[in-house]
Protein backbone atom coordinates (compact mmCIF):
# COMPACT_ATOMS: atom_id res chain seq x y z
CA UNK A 1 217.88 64.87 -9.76
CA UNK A 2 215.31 64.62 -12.18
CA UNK A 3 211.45 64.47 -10.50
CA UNK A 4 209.57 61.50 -12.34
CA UNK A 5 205.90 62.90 -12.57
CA UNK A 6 202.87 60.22 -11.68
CA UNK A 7 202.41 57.74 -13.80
CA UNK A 8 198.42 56.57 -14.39
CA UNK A 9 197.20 53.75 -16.04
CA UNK A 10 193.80 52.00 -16.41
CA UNK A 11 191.66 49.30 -16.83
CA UNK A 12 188.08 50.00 -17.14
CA UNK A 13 186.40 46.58 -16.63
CA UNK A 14 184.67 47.62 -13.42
CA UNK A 15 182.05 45.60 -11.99
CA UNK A 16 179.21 46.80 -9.38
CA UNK A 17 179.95 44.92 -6.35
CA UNK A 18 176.43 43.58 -4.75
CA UNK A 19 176.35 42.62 -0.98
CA UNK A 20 175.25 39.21 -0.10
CA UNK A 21 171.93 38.63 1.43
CA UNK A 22 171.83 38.87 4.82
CA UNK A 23 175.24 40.10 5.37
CA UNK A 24 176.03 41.30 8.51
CA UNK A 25 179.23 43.96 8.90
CA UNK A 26 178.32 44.05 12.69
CA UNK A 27 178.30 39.76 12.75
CA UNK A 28 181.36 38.33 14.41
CA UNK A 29 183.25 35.56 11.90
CA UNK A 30 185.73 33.05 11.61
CA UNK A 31 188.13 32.95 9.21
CA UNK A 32 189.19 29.14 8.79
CA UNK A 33 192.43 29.20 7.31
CA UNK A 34 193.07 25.34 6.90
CA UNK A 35 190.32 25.54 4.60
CA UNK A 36 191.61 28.41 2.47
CA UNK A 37 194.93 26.58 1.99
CA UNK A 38 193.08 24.24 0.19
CA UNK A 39 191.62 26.63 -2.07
CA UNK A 40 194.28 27.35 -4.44
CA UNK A 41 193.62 29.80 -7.22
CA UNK A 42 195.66 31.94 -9.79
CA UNK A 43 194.10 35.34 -9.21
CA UNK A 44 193.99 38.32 -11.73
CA UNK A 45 194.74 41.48 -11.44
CA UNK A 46 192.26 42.92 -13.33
CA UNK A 47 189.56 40.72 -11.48
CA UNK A 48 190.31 42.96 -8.67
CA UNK A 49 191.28 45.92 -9.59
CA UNK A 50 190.16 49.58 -11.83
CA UNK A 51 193.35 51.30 -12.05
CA UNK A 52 196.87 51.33 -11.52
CA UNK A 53 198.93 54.61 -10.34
CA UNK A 54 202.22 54.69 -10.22
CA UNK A 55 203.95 57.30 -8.11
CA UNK A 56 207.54 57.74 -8.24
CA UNK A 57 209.16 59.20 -5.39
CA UNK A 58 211.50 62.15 -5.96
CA UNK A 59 214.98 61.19 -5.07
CA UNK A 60 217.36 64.18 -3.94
CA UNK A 61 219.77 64.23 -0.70
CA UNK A 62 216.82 65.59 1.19
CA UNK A 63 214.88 62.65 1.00
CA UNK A 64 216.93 59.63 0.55
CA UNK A 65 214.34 56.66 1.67
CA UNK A 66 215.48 53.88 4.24
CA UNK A 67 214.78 50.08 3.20
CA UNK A 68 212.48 49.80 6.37
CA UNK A 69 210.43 53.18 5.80
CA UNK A 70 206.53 53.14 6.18
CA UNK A 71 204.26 54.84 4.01
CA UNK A 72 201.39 56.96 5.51
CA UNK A 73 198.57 58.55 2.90
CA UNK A 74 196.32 61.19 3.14
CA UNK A 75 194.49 63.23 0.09
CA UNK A 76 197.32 65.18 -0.43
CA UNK A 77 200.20 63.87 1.35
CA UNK A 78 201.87 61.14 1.81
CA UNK A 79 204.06 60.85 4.95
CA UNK A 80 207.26 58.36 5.15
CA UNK A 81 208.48 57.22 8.30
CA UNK A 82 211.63 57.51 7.73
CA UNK A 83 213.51 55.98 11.68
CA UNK A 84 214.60 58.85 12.37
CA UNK A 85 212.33 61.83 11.15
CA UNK A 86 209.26 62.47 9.18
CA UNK A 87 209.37 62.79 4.95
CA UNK A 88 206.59 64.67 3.22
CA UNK A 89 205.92 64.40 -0.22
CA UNK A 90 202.73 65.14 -2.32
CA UNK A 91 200.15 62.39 -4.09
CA UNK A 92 202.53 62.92 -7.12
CA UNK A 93 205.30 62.08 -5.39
CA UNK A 94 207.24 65.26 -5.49
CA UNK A 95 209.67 65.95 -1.83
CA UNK A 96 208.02 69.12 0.32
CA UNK A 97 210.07 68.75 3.76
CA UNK A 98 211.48 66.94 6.65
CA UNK A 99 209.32 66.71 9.50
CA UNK A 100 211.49 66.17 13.18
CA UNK A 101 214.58 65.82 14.22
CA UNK A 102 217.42 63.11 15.12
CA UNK A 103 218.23 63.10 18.59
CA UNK A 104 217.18 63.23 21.78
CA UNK A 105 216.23 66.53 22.92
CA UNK A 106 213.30 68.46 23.67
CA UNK A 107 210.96 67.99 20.42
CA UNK A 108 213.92 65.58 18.79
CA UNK A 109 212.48 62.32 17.98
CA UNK A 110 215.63 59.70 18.14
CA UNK A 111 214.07 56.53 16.63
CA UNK A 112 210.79 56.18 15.78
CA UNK A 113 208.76 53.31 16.82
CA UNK A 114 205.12 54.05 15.40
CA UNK A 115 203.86 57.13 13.45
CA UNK A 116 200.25 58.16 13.24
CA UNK A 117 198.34 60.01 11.08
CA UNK A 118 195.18 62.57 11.91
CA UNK A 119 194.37 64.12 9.30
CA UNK A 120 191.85 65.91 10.93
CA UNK A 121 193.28 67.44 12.77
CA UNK A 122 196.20 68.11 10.21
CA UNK A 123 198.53 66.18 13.28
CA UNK A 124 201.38 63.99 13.20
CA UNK A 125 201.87 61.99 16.69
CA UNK A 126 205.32 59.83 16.88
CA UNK A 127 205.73 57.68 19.18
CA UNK A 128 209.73 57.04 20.01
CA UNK A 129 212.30 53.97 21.44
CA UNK A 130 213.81 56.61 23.84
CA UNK A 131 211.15 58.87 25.61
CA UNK A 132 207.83 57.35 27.30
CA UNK A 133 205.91 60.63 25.38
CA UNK A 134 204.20 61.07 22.38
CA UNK A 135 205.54 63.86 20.66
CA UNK A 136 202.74 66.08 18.34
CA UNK A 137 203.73 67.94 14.96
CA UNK A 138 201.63 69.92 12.48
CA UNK A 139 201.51 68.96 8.64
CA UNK A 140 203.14 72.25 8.34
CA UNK A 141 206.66 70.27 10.43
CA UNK A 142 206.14 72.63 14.02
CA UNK A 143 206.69 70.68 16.95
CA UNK A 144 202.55 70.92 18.94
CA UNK A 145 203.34 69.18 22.10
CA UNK A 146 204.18 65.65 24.20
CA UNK A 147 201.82 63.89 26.08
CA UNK A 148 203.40 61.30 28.84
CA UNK A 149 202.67 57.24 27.89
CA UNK A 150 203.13 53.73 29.14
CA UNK A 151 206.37 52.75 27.81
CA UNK A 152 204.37 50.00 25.80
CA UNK A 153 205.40 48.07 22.63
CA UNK A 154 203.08 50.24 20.13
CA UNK A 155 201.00 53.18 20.70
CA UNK A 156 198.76 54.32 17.85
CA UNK A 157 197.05 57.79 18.00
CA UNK A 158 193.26 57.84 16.48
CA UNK A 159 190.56 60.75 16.78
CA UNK A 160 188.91 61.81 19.69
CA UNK A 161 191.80 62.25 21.71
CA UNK A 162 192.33 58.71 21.93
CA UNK A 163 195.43 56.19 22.08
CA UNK A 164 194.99 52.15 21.41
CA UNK A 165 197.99 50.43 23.47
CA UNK A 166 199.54 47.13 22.15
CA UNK A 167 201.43 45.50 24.48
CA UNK A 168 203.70 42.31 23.51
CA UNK A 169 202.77 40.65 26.63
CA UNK A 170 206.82 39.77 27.10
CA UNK A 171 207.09 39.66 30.78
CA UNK A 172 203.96 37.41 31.69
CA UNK A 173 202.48 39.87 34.20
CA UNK A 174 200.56 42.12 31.80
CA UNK A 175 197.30 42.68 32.65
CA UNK A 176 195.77 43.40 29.40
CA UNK A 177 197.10 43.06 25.25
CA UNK A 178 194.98 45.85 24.56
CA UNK A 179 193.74 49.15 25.66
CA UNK A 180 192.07 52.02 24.78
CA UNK A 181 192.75 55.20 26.55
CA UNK A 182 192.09 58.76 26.25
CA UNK A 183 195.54 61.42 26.16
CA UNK A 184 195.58 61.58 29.62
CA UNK A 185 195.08 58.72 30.61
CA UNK A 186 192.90 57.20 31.65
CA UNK A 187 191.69 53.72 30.42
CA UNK A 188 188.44 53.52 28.61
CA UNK A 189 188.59 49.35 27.68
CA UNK A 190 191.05 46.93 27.38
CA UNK A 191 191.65 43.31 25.79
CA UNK A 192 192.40 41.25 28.69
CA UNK A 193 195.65 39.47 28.64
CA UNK A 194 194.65 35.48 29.47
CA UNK A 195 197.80 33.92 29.28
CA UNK A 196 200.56 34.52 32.07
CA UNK A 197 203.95 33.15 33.46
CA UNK A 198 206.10 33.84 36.12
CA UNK A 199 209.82 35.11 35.12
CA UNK A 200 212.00 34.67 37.65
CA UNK A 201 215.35 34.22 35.39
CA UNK A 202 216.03 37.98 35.29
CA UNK A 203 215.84 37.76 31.45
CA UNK A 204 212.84 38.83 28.88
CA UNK A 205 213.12 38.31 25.13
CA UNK A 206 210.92 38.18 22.46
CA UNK A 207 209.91 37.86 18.77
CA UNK A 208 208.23 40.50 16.40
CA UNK A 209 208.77 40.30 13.24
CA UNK A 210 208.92 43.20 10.22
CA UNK A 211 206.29 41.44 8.34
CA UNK A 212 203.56 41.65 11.18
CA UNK A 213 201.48 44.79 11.67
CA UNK A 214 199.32 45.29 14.43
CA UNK A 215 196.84 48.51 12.93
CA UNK A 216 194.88 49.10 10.40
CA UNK A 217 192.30 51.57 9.62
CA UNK A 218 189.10 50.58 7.76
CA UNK A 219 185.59 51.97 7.72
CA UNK A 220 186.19 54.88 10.08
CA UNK A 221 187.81 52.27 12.69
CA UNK A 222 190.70 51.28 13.44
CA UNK A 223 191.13 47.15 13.91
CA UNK A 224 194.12 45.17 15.72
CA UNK A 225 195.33 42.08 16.38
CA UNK A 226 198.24 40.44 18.43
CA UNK A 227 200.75 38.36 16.42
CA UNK A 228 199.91 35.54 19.43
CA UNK A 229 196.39 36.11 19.37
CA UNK A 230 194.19 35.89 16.73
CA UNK A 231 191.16 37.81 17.38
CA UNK A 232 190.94 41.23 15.50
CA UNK A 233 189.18 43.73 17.32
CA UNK A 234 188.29 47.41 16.58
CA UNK A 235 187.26 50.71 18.44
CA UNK A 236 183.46 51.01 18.69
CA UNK A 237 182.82 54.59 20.55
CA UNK A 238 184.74 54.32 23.63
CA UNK A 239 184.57 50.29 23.66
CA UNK A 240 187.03 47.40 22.16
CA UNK A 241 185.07 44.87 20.45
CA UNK A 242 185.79 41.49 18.89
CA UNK A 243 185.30 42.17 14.89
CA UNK A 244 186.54 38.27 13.53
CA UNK A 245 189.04 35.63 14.06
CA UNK A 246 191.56 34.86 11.81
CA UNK A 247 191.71 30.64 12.94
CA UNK A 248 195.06 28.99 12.06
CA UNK A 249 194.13 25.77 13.14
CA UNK A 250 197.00 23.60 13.40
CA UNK A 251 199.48 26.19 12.20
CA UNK A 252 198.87 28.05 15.59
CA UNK A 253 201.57 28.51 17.58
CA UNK A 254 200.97 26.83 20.97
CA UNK A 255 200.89 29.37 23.75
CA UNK A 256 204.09 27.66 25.84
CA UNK A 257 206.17 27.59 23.05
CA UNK A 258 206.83 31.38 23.13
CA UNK A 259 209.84 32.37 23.63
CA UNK A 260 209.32 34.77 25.76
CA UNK A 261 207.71 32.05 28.34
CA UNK A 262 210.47 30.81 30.30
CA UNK A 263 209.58 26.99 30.80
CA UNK A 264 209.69 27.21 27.13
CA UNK A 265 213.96 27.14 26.68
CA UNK A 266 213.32 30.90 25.71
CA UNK A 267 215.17 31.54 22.30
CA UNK A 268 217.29 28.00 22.62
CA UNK A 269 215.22 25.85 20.59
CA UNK A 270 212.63 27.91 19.31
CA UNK A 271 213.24 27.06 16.23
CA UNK A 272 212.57 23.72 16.06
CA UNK A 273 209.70 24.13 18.03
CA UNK A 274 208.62 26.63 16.12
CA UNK A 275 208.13 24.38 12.40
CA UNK A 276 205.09 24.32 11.28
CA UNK A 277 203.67 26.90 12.72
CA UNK A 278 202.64 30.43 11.19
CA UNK A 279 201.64 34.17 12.27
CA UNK A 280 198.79 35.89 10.37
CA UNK A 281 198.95 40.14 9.50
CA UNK A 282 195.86 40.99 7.81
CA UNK A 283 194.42 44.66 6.33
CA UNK A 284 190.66 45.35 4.81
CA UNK A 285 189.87 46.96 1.84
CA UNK A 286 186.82 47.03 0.25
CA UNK A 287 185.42 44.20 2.10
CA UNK A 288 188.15 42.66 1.34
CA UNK A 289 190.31 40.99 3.92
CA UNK A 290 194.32 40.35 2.72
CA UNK A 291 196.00 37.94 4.45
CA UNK A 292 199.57 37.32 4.65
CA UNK A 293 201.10 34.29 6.65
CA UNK A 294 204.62 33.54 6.92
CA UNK A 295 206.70 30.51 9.03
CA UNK A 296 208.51 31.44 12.13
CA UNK A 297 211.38 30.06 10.27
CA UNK A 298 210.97 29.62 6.97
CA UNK A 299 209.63 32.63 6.04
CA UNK A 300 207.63 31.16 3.03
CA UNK A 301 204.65 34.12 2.84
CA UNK A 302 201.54 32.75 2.23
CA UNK A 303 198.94 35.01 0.62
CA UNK A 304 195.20 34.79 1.08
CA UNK A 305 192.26 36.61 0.07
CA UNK A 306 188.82 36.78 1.92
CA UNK A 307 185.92 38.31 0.42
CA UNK A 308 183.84 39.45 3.68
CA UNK A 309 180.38 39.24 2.03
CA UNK A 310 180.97 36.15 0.58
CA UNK A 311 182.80 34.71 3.59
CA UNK A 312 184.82 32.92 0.66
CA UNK A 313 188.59 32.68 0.61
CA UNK A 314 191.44 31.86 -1.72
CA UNK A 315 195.11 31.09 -1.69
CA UNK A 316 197.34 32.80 -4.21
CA UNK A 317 199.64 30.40 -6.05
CA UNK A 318 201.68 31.31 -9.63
CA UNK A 319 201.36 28.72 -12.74
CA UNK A 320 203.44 26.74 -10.43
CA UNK A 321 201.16 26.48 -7.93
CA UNK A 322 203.74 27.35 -5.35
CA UNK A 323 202.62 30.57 -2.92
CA UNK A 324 202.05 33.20 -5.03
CA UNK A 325 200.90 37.01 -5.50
CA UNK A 326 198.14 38.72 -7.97
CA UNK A 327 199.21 38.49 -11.55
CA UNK A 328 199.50 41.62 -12.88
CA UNK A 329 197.57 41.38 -15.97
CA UNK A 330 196.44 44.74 -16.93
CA UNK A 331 200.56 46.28 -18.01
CA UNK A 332 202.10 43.00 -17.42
CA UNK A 333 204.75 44.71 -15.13
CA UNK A 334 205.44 43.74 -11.28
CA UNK A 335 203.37 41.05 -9.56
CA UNK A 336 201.03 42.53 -6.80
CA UNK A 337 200.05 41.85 -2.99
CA UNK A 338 199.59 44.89 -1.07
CA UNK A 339 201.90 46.23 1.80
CA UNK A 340 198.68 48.14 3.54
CA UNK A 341 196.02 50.11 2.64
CA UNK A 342 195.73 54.28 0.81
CA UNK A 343 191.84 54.11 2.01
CA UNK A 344 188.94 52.16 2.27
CA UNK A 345 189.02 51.50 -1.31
CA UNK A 346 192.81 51.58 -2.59
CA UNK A 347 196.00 49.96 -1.80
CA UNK A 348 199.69 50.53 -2.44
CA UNK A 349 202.74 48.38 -2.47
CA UNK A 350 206.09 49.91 -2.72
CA UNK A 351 208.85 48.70 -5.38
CA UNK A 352 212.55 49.29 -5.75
CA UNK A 353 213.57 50.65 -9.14
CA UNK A 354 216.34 48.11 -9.17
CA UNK A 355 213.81 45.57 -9.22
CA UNK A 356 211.92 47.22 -12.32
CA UNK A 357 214.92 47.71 -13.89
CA UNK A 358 215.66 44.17 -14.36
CA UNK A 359 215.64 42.46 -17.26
CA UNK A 360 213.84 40.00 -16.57
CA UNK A 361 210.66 42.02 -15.72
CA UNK A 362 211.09 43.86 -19.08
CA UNK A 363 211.23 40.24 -20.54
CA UNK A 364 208.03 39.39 -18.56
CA UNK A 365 206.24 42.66 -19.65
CA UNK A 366 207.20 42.35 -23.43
CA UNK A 367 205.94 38.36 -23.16
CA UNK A 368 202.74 38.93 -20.86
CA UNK A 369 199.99 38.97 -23.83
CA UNK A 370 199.01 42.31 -22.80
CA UNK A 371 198.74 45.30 -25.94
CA UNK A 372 201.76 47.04 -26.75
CA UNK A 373 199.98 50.02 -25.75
CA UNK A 374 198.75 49.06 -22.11
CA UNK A 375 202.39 48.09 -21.20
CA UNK A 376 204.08 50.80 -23.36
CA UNK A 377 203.68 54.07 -20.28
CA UNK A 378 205.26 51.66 -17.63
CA UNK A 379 208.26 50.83 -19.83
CA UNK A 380 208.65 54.25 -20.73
CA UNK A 381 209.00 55.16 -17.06
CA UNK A 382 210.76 52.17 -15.89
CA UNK A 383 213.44 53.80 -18.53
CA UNK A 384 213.76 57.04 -16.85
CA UNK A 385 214.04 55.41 -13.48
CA UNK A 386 217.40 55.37 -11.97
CA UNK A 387 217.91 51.69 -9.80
CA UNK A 388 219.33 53.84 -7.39
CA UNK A 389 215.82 56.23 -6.85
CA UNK A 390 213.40 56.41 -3.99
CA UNK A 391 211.18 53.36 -4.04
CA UNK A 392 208.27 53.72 -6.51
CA UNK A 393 204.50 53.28 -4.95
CA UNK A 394 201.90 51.14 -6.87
CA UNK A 395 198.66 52.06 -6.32
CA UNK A 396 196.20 49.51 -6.98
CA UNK A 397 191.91 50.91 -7.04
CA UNK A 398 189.98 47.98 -5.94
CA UNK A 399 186.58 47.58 -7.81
C-alpha cells in the first residue's frame, strides 16, 4: 500500500507563557471540579496551540492497527501496543518491525496488559495477563530478560530500575493502592490503601473502564491516580508524594457503592446507584492539566482544562453549549481533546480515516472561515487516505 508521508501544518500566533507570581510547582492543590462545571467556555484551538502534525500511519499486512492500540512516543519512534505484540514505526509514520510474539512461551508475550517505554535505556518492558514477569526487549525487537512481579492490576516500568504498582484494590484486603519498588523487589513507598471489606462470598468483580488511565509522565516524573481515589501522586527520588487532588464533589462515587464491596449488591444494581456520579483521568502538558470525566453509565465525557499557574479552569462546550472538545480553528478539520501526551510540551490524539473521510467533515472544513490555503494540505491528504488505513495521529504543539 501506498505510505502517506507526514503531513505539517502551522499556526504561528505563539504567545510567551509567563508564570504567575508566587507559583509554586512543589505546592499541593485542589482542583474543585463543581466549580469548573460552571465555567463553560468555547475554547480555540489556536488559543492553545503552535502547530499541527499530522502523521499517517503506514498501513500494510504487517502492521494492521487494533481499535484498542496505545500509542507510545519517543524522538524517533513511536511504539503501538498492539494486544498482542509490539509495532514500531518512525515520527513519520512509516512501519520498521514487530516487536514480540503471540503466545505463551518463553519470551512470547500473550496479551499485553501495560507497555512501558525507557528510552534511555533504548528498553521496552511489557507487562502481560498470563505470566506474573515483566518481560524486557531492545528497540532493536531482541528479547533482554524477565524479572518476577506481583500479579497486580498495572505495573509501569520508569528509570532507575524502578516499578510503580497499581493495584485495583478488588478484594478489600490490599494493603496499599500504590507502590514503588525497585526490580527486585523490594518496596521503596507505597500509597496506603484506607478503605477495606471483608469478602466472604467467594466472588470478586470489578469496574475499569477503557477511558481511565492510571500514568502519565510529566516533568521527568511520572504521576498516578486511582479511578476511586482522587489524589494524584508522583515519584520524588525513591518517595511517593501527593502532587494535587482532582475534587469531584458531589459527583464522587461513595466508597460502599463499589461494586467490588460486597454489602454493596456487587454488579446487581450498580447502575442505578451509580447515576450521577463520575470518574476523573487527567494528563499534564505544559502546565496544563486535561481533564476528562465521564458517567459510570452514561458515558457523557466531560472535558476540562486547568491551567496550573493560574489555578483557573474551564469546561469545554460546542456552540451548543452541550460537552464539548477544542475547536479546531487553525485547518478547520477534526475537533481536538487529546488521548495523552508526545512530551512535556505536545500532545496527540489518534483519528480513523473513516472518520476524515466523511462528508460531513469536508463540509465542516470547506464552511469553517478558515483560508482556502490553511485547510487546502489536510484535504489534500484526507483524499489520499484510504477509510480502511491505520489510524492517523494528530499532533497538537502547545504554546
Amino acid at each position: 500500500m501506498l505510505l502517506l508521508p507526514v503531513l505539517v501544518l502551522s499556526c504561528n500566533r505563539g504567545v510567551e507563557q509567563v508564570e504567575e507570581p508566587g507559583y509554586d510547582r512543589d505546592k499541593f492543590f485542589v482542583v474543585d471540579y463543581e466549580s469548573i462545571l460552571n465555567n463553560k467556555s468555547i475554547v480555540s484551538l489556536s488559543e492553545l496551540a503552535d502547530d499541527i502534525e499530522y502523521i499517517c500511519l503506514e498501513t500494510n499486512d504487517q502492521c494492521l492497527l487494533r481499535s484498542t492500540a496505545k500509542y507510545h512516543f519517543t524522538d524517533e519512534f513511536i511504539f503501538v501496543n498492539n494486544i498482542e505484540y509490539i509495532l514500531q514505526f518512525d515520527r513519520t509514520g512509516k512501519f520498521i518491525k514487530q516487536i514480540g510474539t503471540p503466545g505463551r512461551g518463553p519470551g512470547e508475550i500473550g496479551l499485553i496488559r501495560i507497555l512501558s517505554v525507557l528510552d534511555e535505556q533504548k528498553q521496552l518492558v511489557v507487562q502481560t495477563n498470563w505470566a506474573r514477569k515483566l518481560y524486557y526487549f531492545s528497540y532493536d525487537g531482541d528479547f533482554l530478560k524477565s524479572v518476577p512481579v506481583k500479579d497486580v492490576r498495572r505495573i509501569k516500568a520508569i528509570s532507575g530500575e524502578r516499578l510503580v504498582y497499581f493495584d485495583g484494590c478488588a478484594y478489600g484486603n490490599e494493603d496499599y493502592m500504590f507502590a514503588l519498588v525497585n526490580t527486585e523487589g523490594d518496596t521503596l513507598d507505597v500509597v496506603n490503601n484506607h478503605y477495606k471489606w471483608e469478602n466472604e462470598t467467594g466472588f470478586v468483580g470489578t469496574v475499569f473502564y477503557h477511558l481511565f488511565v492510571p500514568f502519565y509522565f510529566y516533568n521527568n516524573t511520572i504521576s498516578f491516580k486511582s479511578m476511586h481515589n482522587d489524589t494524584v501522586y508522583n515519584v520524588a527520588g525513591d518517595s511517593i508524594r501527593p502532587e494535587y487532588l482532582v475534587d469531584p464533589g458531589k459527583y464522587q462515587l461513595p466508597q460502599e457503592d463499589r461494586v467490588e464491596v460486597p454489602s454493596s449488591g456487587g454488579f446487581q444494581g450498580f447502575a442505578e446507584r451509580s447515576k450521577g456520579y463520575r470518574f476523573c483521568s487527567v494528563f499534564e502538558a505544559d502546565e496544563m492539566l486535561f481533564i476528562s470525566s465521564s458517567g459510570y453509565q452514561d458515558r457523557i465525557q466531560y472535558n476540562m482544562i486547568y491551567d496550573r499557574p493560574g489555578a483557573t479552569g474551564r469546561l469545554l462546550v460546542d456552540n451548543n453549549n452541550d460537552p464539548g472538545s477544542i475547536i479546531n480553528d487553525i485547518d478547520g478539520g477534526t475537533d481536538f481533546w487529546p488521548k495523552a501526551a508526545v512530551n512535556d510540551s505536545t500532545v496527540y490524539m489518534p483519528i480513523l480515516p473513516l472518520d476524515l473521510k466523511k462528508k460531513e467533515l469536508r463540509d465542516k472544513i470547506m464552511n469553517s472561515g478558515v483560508e482556502a490555503q490553511d485547510f487546502a494540505p489536510l484535504l489534500e491528504m484526507i483524499d489520499r487516505l484510504d477509510e480502511n488505513d491505520n489510524p492517523v495521529l494528530m499532533v497538537v504543539s502547545l504554546k
